[in-house]
Protein backbone atom coordinates (compact mmCIF):
# COMPACT_ATOMS: atom_id res chain seq x y z
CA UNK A 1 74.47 175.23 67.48
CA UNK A 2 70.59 174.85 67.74
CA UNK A 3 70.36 171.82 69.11
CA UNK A 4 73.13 171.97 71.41
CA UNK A 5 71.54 175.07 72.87
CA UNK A 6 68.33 173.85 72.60
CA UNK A 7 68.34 170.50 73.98
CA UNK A 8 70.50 172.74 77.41
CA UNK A 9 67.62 175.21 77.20
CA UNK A 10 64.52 172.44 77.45
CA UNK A 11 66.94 170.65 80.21
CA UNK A 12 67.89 173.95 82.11
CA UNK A 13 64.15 174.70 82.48
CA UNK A 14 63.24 171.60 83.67
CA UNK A 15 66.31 171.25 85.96
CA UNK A 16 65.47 174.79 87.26
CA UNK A 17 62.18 173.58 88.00
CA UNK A 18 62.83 170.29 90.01
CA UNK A 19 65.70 172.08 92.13
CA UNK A 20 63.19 174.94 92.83
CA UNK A 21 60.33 172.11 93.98
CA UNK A 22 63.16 170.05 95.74
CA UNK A 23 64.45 173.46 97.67
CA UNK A 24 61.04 174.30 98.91
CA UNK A 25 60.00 171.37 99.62
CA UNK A 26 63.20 170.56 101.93
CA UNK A 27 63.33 173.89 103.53
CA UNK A 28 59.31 172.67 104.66
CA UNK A 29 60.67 169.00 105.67
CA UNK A 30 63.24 170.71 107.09
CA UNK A 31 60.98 172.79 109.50
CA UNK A 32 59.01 169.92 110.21
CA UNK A 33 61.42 167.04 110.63
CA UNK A 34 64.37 169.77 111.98
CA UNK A 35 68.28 168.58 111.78
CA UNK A 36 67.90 165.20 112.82
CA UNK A 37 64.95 163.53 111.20
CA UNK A 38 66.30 165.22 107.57
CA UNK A 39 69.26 163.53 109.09
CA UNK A 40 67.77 160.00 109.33
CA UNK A 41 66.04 160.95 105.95
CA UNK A 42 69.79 162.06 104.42
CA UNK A 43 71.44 158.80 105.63
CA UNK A 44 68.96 156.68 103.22
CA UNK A 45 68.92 158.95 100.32
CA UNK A 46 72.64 159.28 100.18
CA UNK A 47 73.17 155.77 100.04
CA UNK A 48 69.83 155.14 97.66
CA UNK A 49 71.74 157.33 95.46
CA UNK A 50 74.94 155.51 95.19
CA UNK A 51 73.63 152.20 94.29
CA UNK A 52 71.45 153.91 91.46
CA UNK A 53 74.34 155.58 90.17
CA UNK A 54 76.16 152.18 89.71
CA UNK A 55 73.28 150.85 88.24
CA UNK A 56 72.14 153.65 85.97
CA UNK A 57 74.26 156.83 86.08
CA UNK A 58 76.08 155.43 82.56
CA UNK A 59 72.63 154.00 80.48
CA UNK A 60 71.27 157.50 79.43
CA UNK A 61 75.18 158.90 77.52
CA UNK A 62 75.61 154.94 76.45
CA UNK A 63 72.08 154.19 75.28
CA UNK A 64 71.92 157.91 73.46
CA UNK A 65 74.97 157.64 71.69
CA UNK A 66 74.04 153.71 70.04
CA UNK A 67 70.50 155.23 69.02
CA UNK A 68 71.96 158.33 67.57
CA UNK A 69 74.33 156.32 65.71
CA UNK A 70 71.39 154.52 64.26
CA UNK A 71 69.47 157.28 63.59
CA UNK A 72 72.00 159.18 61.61
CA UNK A 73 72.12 155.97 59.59
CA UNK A 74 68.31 156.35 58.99
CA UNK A 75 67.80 153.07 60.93
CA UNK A 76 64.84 153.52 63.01
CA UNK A 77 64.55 149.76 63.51
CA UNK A 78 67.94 149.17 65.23
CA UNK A 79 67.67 151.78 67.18
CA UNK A 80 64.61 150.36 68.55
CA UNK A 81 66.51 147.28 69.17
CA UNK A 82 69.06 148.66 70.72
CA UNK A 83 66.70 150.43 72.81
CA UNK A 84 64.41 146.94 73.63
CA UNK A 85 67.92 144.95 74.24
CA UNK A 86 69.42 147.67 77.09
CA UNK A 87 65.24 147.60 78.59
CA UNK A 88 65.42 144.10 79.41
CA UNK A 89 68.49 143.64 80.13
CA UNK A 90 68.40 147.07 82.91
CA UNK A 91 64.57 145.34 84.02
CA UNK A 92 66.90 142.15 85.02
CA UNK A 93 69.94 144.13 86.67
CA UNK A 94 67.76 146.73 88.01
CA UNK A 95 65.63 143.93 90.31
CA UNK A 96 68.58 142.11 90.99
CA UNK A 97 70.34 145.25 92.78
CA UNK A 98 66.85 146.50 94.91
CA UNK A 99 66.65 142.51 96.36
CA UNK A 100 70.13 142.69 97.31
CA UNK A 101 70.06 146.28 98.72
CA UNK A 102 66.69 145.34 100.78
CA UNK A 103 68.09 142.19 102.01
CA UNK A 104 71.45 143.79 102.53
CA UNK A 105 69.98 146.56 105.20
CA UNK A 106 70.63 144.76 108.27
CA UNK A 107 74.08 143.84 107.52
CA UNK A 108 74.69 147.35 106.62
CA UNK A 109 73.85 148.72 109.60
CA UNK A 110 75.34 146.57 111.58
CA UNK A 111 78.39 147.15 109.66
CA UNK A 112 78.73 150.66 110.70
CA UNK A 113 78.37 152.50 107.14
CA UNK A 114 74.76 153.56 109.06
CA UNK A 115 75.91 155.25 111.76
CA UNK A 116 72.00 155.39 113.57
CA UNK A 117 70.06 152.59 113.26
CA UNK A 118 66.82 154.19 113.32
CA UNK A 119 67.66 154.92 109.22
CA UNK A 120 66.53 151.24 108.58
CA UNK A 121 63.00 152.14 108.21
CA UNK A 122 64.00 154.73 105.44
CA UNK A 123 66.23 152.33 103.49
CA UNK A 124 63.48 149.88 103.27
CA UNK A 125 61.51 152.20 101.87
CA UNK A 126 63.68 153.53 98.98
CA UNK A 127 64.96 149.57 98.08
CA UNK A 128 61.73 149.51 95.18
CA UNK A 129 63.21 152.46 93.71
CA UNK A 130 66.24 150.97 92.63
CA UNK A 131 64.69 148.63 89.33
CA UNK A 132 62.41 151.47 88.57
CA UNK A 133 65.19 154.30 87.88
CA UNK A 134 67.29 151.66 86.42
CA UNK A 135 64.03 150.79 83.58
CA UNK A 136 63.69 155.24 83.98
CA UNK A 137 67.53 155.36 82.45
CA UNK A 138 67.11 153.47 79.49
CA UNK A 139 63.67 155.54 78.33
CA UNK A 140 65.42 158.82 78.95
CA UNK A 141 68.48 157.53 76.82
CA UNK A 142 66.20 156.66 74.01
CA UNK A 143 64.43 159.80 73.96
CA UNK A 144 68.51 161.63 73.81
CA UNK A 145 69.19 159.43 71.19
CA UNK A 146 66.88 161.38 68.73
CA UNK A 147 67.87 164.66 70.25
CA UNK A 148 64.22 165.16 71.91
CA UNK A 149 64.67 166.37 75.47
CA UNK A 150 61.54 167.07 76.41
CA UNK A 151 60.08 164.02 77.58
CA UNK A 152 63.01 163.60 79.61
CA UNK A 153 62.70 167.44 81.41
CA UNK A 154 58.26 166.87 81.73
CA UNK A 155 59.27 163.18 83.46
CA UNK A 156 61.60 164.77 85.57
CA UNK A 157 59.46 167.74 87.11
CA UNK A 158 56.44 165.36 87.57
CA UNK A 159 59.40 163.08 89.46
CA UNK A 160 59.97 165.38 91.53
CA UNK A 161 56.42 167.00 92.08
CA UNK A 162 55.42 163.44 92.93
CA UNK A 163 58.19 163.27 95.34
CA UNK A 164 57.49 166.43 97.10
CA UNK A 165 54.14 166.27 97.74
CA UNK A 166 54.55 162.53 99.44
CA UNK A 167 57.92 163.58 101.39
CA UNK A 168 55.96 166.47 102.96
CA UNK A 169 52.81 164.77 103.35
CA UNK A 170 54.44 161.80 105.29
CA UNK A 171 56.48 163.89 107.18
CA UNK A 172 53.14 166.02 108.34
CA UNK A 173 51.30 163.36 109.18
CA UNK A 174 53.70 160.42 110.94
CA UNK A 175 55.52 163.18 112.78
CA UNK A 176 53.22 163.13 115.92
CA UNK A 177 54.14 159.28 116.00
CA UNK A 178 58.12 159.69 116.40
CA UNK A 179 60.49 161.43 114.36
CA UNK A 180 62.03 157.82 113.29
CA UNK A 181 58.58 156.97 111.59
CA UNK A 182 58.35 160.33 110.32
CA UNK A 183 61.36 160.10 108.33
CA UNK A 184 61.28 156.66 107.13
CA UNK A 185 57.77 157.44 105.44
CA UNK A 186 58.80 160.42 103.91
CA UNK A 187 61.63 157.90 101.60
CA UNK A 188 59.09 156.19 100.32
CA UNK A 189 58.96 159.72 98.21
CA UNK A 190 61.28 158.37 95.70
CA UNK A 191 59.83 155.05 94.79
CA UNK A 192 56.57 157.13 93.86
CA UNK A 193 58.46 159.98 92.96
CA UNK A 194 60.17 157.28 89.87
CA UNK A 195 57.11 155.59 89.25
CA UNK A 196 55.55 158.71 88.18
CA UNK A 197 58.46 159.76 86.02
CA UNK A 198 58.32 155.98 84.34
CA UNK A 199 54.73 156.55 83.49
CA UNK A 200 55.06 159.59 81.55
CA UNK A 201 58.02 158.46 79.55
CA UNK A 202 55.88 155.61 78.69
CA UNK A 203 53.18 157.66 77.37
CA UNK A 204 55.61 159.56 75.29
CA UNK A 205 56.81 156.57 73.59
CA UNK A 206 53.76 155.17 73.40
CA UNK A 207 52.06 158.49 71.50
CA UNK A 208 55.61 158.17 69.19
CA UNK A 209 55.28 158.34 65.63
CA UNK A 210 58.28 157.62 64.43
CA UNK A 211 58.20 155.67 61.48
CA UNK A 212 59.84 152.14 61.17
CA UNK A 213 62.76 152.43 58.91
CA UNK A 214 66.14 150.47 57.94
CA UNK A 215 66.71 147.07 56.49
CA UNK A 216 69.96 146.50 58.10
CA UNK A 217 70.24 142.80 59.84
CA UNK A 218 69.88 143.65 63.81
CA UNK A 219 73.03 142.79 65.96
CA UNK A 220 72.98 140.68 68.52
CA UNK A 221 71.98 140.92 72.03
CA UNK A 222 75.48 140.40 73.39
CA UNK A 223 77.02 142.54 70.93
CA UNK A 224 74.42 145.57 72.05
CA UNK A 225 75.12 144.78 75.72
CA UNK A 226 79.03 144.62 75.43
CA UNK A 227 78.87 147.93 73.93
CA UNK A 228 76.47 149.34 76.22
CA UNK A 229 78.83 147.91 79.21
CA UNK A 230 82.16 149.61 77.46
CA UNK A 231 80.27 153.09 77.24
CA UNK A 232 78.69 153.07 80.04
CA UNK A 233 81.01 151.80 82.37
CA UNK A 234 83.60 155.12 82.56
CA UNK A 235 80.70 157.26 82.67
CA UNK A 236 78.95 155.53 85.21
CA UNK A 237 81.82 155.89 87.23
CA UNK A 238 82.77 159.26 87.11
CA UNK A 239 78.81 159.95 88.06
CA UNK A 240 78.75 157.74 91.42
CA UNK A 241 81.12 160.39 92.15
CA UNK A 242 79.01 162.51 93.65
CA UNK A 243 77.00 159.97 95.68
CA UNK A 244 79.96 158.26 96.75
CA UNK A 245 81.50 161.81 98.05
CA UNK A 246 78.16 161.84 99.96
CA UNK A 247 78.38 158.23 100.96
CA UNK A 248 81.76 158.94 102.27
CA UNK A 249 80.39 161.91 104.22
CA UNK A 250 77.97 159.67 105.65
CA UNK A 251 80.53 156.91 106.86
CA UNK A 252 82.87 159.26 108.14
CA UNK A 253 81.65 162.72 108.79
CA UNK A 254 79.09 161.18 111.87
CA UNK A 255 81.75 159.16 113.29
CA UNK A 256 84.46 161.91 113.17
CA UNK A 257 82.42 163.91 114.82
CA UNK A 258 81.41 161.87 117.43
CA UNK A 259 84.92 160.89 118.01
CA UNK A 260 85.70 164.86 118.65
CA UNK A 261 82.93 164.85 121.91
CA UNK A 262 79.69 165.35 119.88
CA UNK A 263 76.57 162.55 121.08
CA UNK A 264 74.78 160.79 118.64
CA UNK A 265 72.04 162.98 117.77
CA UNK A 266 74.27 165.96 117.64
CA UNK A 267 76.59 164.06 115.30
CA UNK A 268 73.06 163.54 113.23
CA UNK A 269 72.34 167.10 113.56
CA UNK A 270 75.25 168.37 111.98
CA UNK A 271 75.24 165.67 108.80
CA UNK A 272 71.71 167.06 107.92
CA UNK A 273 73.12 170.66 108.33
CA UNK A 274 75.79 169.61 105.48
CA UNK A 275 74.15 167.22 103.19
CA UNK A 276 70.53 168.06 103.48
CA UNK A 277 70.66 171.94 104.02
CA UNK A 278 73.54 173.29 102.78
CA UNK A 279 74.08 170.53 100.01
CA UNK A 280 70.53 171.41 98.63
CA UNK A 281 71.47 175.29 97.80
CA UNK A 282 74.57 174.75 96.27
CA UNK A 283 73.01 171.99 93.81
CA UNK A 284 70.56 174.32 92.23
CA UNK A 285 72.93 177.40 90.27
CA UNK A 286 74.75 173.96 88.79
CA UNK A 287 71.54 172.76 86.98
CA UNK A 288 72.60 175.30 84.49
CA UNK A 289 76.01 173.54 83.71
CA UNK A 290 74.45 169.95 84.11
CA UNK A 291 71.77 171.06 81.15
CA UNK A 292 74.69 172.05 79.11
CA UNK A 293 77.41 169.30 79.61
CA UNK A 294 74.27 166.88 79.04
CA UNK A 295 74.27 168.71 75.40
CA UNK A 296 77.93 169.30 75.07
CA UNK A 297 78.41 165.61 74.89
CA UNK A 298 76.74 164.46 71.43
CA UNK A 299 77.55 168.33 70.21
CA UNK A 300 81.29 167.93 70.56
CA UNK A 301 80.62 163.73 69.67
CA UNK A 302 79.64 165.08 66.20
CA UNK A 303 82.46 167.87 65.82
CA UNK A 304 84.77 165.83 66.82
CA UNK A 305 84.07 162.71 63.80
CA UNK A 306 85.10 165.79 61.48
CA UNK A 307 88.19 166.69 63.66
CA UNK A 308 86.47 170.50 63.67
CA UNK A 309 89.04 171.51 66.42
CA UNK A 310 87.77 175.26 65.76
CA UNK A 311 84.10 175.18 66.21
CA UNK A 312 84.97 172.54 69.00
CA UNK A 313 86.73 175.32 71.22
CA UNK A 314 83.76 177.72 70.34
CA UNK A 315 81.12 175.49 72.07
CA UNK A 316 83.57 174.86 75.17
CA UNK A 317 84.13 178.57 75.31
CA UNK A 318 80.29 179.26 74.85
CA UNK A 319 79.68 176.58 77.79
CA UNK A 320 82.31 177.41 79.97
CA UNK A 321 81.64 181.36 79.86
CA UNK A 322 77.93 180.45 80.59
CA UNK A 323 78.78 178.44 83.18
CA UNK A 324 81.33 181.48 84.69
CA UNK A 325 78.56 184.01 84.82
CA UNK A 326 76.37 181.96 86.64
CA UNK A 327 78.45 179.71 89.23
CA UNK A 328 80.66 182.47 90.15
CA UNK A 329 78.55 185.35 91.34
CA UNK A 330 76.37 182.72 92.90
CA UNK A 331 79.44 181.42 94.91
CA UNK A 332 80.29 184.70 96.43
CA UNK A 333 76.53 185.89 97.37
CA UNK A 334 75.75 182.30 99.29
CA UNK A 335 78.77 182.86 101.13
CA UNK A 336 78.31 186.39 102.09
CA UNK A 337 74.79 185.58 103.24
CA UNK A 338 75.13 182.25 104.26
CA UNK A 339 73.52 182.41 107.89
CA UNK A 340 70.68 185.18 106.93
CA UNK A 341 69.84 182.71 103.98
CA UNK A 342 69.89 179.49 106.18
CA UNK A 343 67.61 181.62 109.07
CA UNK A 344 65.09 182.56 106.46
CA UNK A 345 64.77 179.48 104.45
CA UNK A 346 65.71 176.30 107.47
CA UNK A 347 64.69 178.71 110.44
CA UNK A 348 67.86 177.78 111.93
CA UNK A 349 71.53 179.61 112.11
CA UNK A 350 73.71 176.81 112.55
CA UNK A 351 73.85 175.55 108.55
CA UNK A 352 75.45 179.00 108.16
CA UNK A 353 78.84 177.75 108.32
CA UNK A 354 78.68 174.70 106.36
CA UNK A 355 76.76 176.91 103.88
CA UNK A 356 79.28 179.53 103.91
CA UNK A 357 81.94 176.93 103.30
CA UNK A 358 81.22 174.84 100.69
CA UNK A 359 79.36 177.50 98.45
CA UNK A 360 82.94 177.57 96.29
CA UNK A 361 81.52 174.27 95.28
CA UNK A 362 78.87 175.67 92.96
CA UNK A 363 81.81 177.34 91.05
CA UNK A 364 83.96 173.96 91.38
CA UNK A 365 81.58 171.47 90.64
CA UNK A 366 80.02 173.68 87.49
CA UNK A 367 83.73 173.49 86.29
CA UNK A 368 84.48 169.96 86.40
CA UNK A 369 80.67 169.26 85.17
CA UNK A 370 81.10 171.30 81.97
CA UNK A 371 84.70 169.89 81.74
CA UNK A 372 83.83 165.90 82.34
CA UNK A 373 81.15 167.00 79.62
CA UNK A 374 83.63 168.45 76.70
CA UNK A 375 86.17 165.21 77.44
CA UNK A 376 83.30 162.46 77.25
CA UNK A 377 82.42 164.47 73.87
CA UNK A 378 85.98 164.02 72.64
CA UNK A 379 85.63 160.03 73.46
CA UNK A 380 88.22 160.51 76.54
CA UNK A 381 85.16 158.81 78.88
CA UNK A 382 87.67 157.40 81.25
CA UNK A 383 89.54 160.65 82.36
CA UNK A 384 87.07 162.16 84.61
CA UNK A 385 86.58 159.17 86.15
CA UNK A 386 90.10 159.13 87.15
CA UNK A 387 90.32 162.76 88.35
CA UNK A 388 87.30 162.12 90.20
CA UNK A 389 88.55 158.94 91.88
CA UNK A 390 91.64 161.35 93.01
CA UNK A 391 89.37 163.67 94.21
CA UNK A 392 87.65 161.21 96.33
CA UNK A 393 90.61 159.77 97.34
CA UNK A 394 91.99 163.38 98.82
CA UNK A 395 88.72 164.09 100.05
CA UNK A 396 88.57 160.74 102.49
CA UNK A 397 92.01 161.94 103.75
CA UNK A 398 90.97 165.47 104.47
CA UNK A 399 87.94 164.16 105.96
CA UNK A 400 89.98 162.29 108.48
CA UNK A 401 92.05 165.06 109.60
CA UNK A 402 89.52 168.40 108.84
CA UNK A 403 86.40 167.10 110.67
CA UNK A 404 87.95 166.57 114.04
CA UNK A 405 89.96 169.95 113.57
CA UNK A 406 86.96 172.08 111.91
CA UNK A 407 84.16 170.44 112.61
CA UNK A 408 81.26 169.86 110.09
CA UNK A 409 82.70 173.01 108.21
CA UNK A 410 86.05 170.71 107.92
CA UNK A 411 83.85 168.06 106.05
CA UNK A 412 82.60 170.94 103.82
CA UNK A 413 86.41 171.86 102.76
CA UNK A 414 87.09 168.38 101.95
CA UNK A 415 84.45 168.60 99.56
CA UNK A 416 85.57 171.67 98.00
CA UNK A 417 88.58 170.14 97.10
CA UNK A 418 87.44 167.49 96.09
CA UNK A 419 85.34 168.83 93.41
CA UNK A 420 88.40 171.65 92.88
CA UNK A 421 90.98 168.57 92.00
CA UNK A 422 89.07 167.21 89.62
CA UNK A 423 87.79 170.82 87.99
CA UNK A 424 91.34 171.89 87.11
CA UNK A 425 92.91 168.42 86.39
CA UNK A 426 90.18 168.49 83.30
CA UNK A 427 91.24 171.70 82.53
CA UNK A 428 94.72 170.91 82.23
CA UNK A 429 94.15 167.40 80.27
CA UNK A 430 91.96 169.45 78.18
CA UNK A 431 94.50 171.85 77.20
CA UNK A 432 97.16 168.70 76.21
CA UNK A 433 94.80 166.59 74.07
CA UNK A 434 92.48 169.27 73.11
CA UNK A 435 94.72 172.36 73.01
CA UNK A 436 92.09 174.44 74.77
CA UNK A 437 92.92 177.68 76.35
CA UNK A 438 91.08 179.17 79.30
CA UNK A 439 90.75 182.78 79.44
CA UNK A 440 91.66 183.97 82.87
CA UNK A 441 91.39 187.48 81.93
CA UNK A 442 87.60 186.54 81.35
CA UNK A 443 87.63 184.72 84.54
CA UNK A 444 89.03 187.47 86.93
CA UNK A 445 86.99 189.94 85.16
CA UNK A 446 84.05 188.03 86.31
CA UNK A 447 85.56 187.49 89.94
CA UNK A 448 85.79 191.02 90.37
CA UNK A 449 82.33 191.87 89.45
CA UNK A 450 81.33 189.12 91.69
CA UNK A 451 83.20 190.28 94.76
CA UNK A 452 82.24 193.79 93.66
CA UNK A 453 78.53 192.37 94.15
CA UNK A 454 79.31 190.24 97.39
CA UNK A 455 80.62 193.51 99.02
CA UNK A 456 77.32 195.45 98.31
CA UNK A 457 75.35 192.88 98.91
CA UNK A 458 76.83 192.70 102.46
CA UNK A 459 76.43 196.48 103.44
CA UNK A 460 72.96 196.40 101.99
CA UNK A 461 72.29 193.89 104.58
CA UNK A 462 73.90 195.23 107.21
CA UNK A 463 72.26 198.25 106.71
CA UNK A 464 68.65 197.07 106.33
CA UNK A 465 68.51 194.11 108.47
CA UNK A 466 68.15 196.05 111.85
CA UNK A 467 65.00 197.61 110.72
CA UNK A 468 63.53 194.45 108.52
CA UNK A 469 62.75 190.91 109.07
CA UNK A 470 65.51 189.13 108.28
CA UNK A 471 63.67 187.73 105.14
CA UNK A 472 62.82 190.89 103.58
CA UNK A 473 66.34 191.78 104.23
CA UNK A 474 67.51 188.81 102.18
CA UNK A 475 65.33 188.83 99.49
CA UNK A 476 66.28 192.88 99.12
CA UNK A 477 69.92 191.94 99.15
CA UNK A 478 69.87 189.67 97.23
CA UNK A 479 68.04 191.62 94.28
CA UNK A 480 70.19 194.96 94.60
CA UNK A 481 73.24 192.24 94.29
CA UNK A 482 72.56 191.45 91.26
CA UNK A 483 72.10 194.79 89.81
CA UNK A 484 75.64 195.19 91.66
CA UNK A 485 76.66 192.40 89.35
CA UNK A 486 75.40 193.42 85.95
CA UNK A 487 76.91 197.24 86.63
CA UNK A 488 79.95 195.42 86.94
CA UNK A 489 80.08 193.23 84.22
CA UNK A 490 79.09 196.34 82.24
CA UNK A 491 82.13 198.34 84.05
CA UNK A 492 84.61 195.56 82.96
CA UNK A 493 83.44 194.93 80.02
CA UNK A 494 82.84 191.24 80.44
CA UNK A 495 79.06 191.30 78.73
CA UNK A 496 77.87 194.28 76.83
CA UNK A 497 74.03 195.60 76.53
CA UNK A 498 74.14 195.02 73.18
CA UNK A 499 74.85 190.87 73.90
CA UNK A 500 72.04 190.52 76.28
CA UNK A 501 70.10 192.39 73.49
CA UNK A 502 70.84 189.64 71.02
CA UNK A 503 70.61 186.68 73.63
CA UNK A 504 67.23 187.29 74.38
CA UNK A 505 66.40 187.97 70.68
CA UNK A 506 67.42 184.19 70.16
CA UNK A 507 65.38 182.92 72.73
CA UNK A 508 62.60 184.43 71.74
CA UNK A 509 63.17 182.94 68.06
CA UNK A 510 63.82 179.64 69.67
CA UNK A 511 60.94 179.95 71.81
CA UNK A 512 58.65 180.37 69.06
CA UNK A 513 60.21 177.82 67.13
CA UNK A 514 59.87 175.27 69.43
C-alpha cells in the first residue's frame, strides 16, 4: 500500500500545483485576452491536444509496465533497452506527426474543423510541441517503470511554470498589436512550456545511479515496439478521449451556435466561456483521482498476477471513497456559486451557466478516471476505450440537438453525459469481471453532506454578499462550506475524527520517510 499511496501522493502534489499555476494564470489571460482571444487561443490548444494524445497519451502505462517487468526481474539492462528502443522510435513518430500537423494547417482551416481563421497563427505555433511531448512520454514512462514519481511531478510543475509565465507575457505584450497576434504568441507557451519539462527529465536520468544489471540476451527492436504498440494502443485511445470530446466541441459547438443566430465572434465568445473558463475549474478537484488511477494501475497490475481478489477490492474501495469525498462536495459548491466564482476569478458573469452546468463533471469524470484506472490494472485496457467511444458517440448527438435548444449550456450537458456513460458503464463491467460492489449507502451519505454544504454555502452568500465585495463573499463561502461539509460527514458518520487523526499521522510518517 506504500507505494500505491505514495507514488498518488508525489503525483497529487504536483498535479495540485500545475492546475493551481494553470488556473491563475488563465483567469490573468483571461482578463487580458477576454472571451474571444482565449477563444482563438482554445481553438489551437484543443486540437494541439488531440494529436499529442494519439501520439503519446499510451507511451507512459506501456513503457512503465515493460520496465517494471524488467526490473522485477533484476534486469536493469533491458529495461534500459526497452527504454532506448521506445526513445527513438517516439523521436521518429513524434517529428513525423508536428511536419504533418504544420503543413496540414491550411487545409484544416479551410476544411471547417477551425471555425475562425485567425487561429492559424496559434496552430503554427504549438506544431514544435508535438515531437517534444512525444520524446517527454517515453522519459516519464521510464521513470514509472521503477516506481519513482518524482521526476515526473518536478518536470511537470516547471512545464507548466514555463508555460505560464510565456502565455501571460505574450499575451501582455502583443495585445496592443491585435488580439489575433496576441493569442497566437501566447501558444507558443507549450512548445517552451515541453522543452523545459524535457530538460529536467534529462537531468534526472542523467544524475541516475542505477546500477547496470542482468545478463539476459536483449530482444529485439521489433519485438519491443510490437509490444509497446499492443499496450499502448487501447490506452492511448481511451485518453484522446478527452481531447477529442473537446475537439468535437470545437467543430460543432461554434457552428451550432452560429446556426441558432449568434455572429462569429459571439459564437467565439461562448466556446472560450466553455472550454477555456469553465473547463479549467472543473479539471483541477480531478487531479486528485488522476494521481491515484496513475498508481492504481501497476498496484492492481501486481495484485492481480496473484489473483488477490480481496486486497484488490480494498485499493478500489480506498480510491474510489477518496475520490467521493473530494469530487462530490466540489460538484455541488461550483454549481451553487458558479456566477459569483466566474465574476471574481474571469471578471465576467456569463461563464456562470456553463460553469454551473457541467460542474457534475468533476464527480463524473473522477468516476470513470478511477474506474478506467482499476480495469487497465486488471489487463481489461480495451474496455474504457469502448465506453468512452460510446460516450463520444452520444455526446456528438446531444451536441447536435442541445446546443441549438440550450445554448452553450446545451454543449455543457452533452459533456456531462458523456463522461456519466462511460463512469457507470465501468462500474457495471467492473462488478461482472471483477465482482466489485459499490457502496451507495457511502455514496448518498456523502451526497447529503454535500448538499447539506451547498445549501449553507448559498445562504452564507446571500447573506454577506450585499455588504462585501463579491470576492470576499466567495472566498468566505466557500470556507464556512466546508466546515458545513466536515459537520456533516461527522453527523452521518461517513469519516470519523478519529480517521482524519490517523490519516494525517501517515502522512506525516510518509513525509518524513520520503
Amino acid at each position: 500500500m506504500t507505494g500505491f499511496m505514495k507514488g498518488a501522493m508525489i503525483l497529487t502534489i504536483a498535479g495540485l500545483l500545475v492546475k493551481v499555476i494553470g488556473a491563475i494564470s488563465k483567469v490573468i489571460v483571461a482578463r487580458i485576452l477576454g472571451g474571444e482571444g482565449v477563444g482563438l487561443y482554445q481553438m489551437a490548444y484543443a486540437l494541439y491536444q488531440l494529436i499529442i494524445s494519439i501520439g503519446a497519451a499510451g507511451l507512459p502505462v506501456a513503457i512503465s509496465i515493460m520496465v517494471a517487468r524488467k526490473v522485477g526481474q533484476d534486469d536493469i539492462r533491458g529495461a534500459r533497452h526497452i527504454f532506448k528502443v521506445a526513445l527513438i522510435t517516439m523521436g521518429i513518430i513524434g517529428s513525423l506527426l508536428s511536419l504533418t500537423f504544420y503543413g496540414a494547417i491550411p487545409y484544416i482551416i479551410e476544411a471547417g474543423v477551425i471555425t475562425d481563421s485567425r487561429a492559424e497563427g496559434a496552430l503554427v505555433a504549438v506544431a514544435p510541441a508535438i515531437v517534444i511531448v512525444s520524446i517527454l512520454a517515453c522519459f516519464r514512462g521510464y521513470f514509472q517503470g521503477f516506481q519513482n514519481m518524482l521526476p515526473t511531478g518536478i518536470s511537470q510543475v516547471c512545464e507548466q511554470l514555463a508555460r505560464v509565465i510565456v502565455m501571460v507575457g505574450a499575451a501582455m505584450y502583443f495585445l496592443p498589436q491585435g488580439i489575433e497576434l496576441a493569442s497566437s504568441r501566447a501558444a507558443l507557451s507549450s512548445s517552451i512550456g515541453v522543452t523545459l519539462g524535457l530538460l529536467v527529465l534529462l537531468y534526472y536520468y542523467k544524475r541516475e545511479t542505477q546500477p547496470i544489471m542482468g545478463s539476459a540476451p536483449l530482444e529485439s527492436p521489433k519485438v519491443i515496439i510490437k509490444e509497446l504498440v499492443l499496450l499502448a494502443f487501447p490506452v492511448a485511445i481511451a485518453n484522446i478521449m478527452i481531447p477529442l470530446i473537446g475537439a468535437i466541441d470545437l467543430w460543432l459547438v461554434p457552428q451550432q451556435l452560429m446556426l441558432t443566430g449568434y455572429g462569429k465572434e459571439e459564437a467565439t465568445t461562448a466556446f472560450g466561456y466553455l472550454t477555456g473558463m469553465a473547463t479549467s475549474l472543473i479539471s483541477l478537484p480531478v487531479i486528485v483521482t488522476m494521481s491515484l488511477a496513475t498508481s492504481l494501475v501497476p498496484a492492481i497490475s501486481r495484485l492481480d498476477l496473484h489473483a488477490d481478489l480481496e486486497e484488490i477490492h480494498h485499493r478500489m474501495e480506498t480510491a474510489l471513497r477518496m475520490t467521493n469525498l473530494v469530487t462530490i462536495p466540489a460538484f455541488v459548491g461550483l454549481c451553487v456559486l458558479a456566477t459569483p466564482i466566474s465574476m471574481m476569478m474571469f471578471n465576467t458573469p456569463h461563464a456562470g451557466g456553463a460553469i454551473a452546468v457541467l460542474s457534475a463533471s468533476i464527480w463524473l469524470l473522477g468516476l470513470q478516471q478511477i474506474t478506467t484506472g482499476a480495469l487497465q490494472g486488471l489487463g481489461r485496457t480495451a474496455l474504457p476505450m469502448w465506453t468512452l467511444l460510446l460516450g463520444a458517440a452520444v455526446k456528438v448527438l446531444l451536441n447536435l440537438y442541445l446546443t441549438p435548444l440550450w445554448g452553450i449550456e446545451g454543449a455543457a450537458w452533452a459533456t456531462n453525459v458523456d463522461f456519466g456513460l462511460a463512469a457507470f458503464v465501468n462500474v457495471y463491467v467492473l462488478y461482472r469481471i471483477a465482482k466489485f460492489h459499490v457502496s451507495f449507502t457511502e455514496v448518498g451519505k456523502i451526497l447529503f453532506s454535500s448538499l447539506a454544504m451547498g445549501g449553507g454555502t448559498a445562504m452564507v452568500y446571500n447573506f454577506i454578499s450585499t455588504m462585501l465585495s463579491n470576492t470576499i463573499a466567495v472566498v468566505i463561502s466557500i470556507l464556512v462550506g466546508i466546515v458545513f461539509y466536515v459537520v456533516a460527514l461527522s453527523l452521518t458518520k461517513t469519516i470519523t475524527l478519529q480517521e482524519l487523526v490517523v490519516l494525517g499521522k501517515k502522512t506525516m510518517k510518509k513525509g518524513r520517510s520520503s
